[in-house]
C-alpha atoms as a PDB file:
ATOM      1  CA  UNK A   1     -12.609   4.474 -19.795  1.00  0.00           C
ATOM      2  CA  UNK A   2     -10.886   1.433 -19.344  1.00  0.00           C
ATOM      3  CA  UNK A   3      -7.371   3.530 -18.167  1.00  0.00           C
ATOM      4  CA  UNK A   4      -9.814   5.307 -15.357  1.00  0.00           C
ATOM      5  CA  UNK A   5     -11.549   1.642 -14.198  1.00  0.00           C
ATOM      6  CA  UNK A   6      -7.511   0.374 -13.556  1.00  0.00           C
ATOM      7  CA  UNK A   7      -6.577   3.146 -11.723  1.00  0.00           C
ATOM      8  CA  UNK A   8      -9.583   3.496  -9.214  1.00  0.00           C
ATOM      9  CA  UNK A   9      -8.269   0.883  -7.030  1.00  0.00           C
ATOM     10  CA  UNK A  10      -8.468   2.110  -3.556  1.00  0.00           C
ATOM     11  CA  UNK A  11      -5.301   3.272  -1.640  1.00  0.00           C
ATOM     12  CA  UNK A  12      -5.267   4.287   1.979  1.00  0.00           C
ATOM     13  CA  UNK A  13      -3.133   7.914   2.534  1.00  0.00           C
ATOM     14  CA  UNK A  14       0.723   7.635   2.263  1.00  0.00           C
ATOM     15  CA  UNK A  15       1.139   7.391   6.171  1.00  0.00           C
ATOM     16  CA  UNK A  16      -1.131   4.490   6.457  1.00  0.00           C
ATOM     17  CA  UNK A  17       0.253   2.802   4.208  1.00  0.00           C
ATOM     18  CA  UNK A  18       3.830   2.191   5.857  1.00  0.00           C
ATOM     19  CA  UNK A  19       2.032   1.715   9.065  1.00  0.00           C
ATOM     20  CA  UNK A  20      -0.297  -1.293   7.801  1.00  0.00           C
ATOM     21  CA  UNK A  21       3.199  -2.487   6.949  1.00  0.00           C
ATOM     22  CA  UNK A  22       4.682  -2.733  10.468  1.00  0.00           C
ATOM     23  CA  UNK A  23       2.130  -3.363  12.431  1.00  0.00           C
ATOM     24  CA  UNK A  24       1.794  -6.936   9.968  1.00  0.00           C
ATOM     25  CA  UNK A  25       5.711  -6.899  10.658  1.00  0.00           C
ATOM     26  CA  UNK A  26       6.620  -6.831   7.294  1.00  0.00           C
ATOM     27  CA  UNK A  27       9.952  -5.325   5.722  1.00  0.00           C
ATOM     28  CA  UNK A  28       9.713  -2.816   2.729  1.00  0.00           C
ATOM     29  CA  UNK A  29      11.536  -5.833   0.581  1.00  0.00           C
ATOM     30  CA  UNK A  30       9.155  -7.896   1.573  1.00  0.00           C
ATOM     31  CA  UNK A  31       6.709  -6.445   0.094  1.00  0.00           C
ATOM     32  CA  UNK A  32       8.421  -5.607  -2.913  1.00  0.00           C
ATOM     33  CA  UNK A  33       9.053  -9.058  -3.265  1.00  0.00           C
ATOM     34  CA  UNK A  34       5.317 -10.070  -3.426  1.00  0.00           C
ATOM     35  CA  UNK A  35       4.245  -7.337  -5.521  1.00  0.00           C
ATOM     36  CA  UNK A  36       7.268  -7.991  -7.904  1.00  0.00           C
ATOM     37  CA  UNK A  37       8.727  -4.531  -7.447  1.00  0.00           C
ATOM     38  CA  UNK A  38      12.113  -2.970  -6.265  1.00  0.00           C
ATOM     39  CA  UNK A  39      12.130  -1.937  -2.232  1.00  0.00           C
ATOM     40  CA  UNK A  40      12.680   1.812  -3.210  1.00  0.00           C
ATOM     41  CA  UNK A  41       9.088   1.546  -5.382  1.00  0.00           C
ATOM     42  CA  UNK A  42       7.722   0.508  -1.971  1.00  0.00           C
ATOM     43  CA  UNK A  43       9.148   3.067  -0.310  1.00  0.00           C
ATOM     44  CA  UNK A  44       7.940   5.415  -2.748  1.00  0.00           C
ATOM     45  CA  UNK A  45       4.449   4.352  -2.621  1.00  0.00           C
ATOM     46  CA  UNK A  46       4.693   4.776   1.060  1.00  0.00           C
ATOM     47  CA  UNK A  47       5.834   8.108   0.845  1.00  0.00           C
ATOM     48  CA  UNK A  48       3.422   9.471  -2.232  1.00  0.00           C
ATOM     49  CA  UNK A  49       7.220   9.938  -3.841  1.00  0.00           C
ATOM     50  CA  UNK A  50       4.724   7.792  -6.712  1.00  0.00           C
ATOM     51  CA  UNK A  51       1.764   5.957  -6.865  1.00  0.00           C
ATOM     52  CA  UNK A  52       1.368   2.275  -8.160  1.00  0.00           C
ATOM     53  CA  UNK A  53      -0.509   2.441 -11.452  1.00  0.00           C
ATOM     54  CA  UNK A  54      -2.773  -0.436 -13.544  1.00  0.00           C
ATOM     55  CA  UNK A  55      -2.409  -4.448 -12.070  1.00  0.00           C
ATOM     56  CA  UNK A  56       0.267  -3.213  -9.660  1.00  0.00           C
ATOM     57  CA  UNK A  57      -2.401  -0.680  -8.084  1.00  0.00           C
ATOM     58  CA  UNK A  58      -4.661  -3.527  -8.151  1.00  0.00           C
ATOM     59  CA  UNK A  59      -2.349  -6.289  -6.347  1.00  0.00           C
ATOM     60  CA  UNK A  60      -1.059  -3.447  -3.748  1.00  0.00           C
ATOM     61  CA  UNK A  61      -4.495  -2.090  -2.607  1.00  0.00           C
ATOM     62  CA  UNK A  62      -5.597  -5.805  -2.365  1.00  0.00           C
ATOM     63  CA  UNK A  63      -2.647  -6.066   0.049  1.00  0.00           C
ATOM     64  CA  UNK A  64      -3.162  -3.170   2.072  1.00  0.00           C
ATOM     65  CA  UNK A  65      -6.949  -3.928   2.613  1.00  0.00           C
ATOM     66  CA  UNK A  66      -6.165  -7.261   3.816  1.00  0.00           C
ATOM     67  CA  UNK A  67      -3.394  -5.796   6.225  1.00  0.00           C
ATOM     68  CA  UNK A  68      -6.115  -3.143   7.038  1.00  0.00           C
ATOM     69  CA  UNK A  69      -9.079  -6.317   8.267  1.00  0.00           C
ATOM     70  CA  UNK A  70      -6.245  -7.190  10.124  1.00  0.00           C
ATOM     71  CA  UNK A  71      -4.756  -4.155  11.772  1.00  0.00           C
ATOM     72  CA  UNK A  72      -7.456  -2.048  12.129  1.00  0.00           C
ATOM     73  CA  UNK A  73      -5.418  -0.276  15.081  1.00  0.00           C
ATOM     74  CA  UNK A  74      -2.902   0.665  12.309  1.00  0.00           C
ATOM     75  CA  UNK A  75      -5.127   2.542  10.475  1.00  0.00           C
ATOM     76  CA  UNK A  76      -6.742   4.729  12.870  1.00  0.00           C
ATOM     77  CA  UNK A  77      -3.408   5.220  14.847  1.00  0.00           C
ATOM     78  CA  UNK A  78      -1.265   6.230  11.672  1.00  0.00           C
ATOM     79  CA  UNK A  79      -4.010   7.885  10.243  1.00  0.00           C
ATOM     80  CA  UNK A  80      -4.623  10.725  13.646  1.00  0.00           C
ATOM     81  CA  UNK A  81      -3.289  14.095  12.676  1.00  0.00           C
END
């Protein structure tokens, strides 16, 4: 139970994700650097390549929600078919 409670953290789809990123004018090692991962895992998550598992899930869908209050344009533009 525990294991399925760490990995429901939210994520948005994999091309929302890199646009949340840009539109807060961030860099891929940027955000590596916060999360305390390598810029490929970044750009990874960003492509669905993988998918952030346990406290790393947690930190990275905190992130993205926050860039998401802020950017709400990025989510609906990146998110269009």
């Amino acid at each position: 139970m525990q294991v399925l409670l760490s990995q429901a953290a939210w994520l948005p789809t994999t091309n929302v994700r890199g646009g949340l990123r840009r539109a807060a004018g961030l860099t891929q090692a940027q955000v590596a650097a916060a999360l305390g991962v390598g810029r490929v895992q970044v750009a990874r998550w960003e492509t669905g390549f993988n998918e952030p598992r346990g406290d790393r899930r947690r930190a990275y869908s905190k992130f993205l929600q926050s860039l998401a209050q802020q950017h709400p344009e990025a989510v609906t533009s990146t998110a269009a078919p």
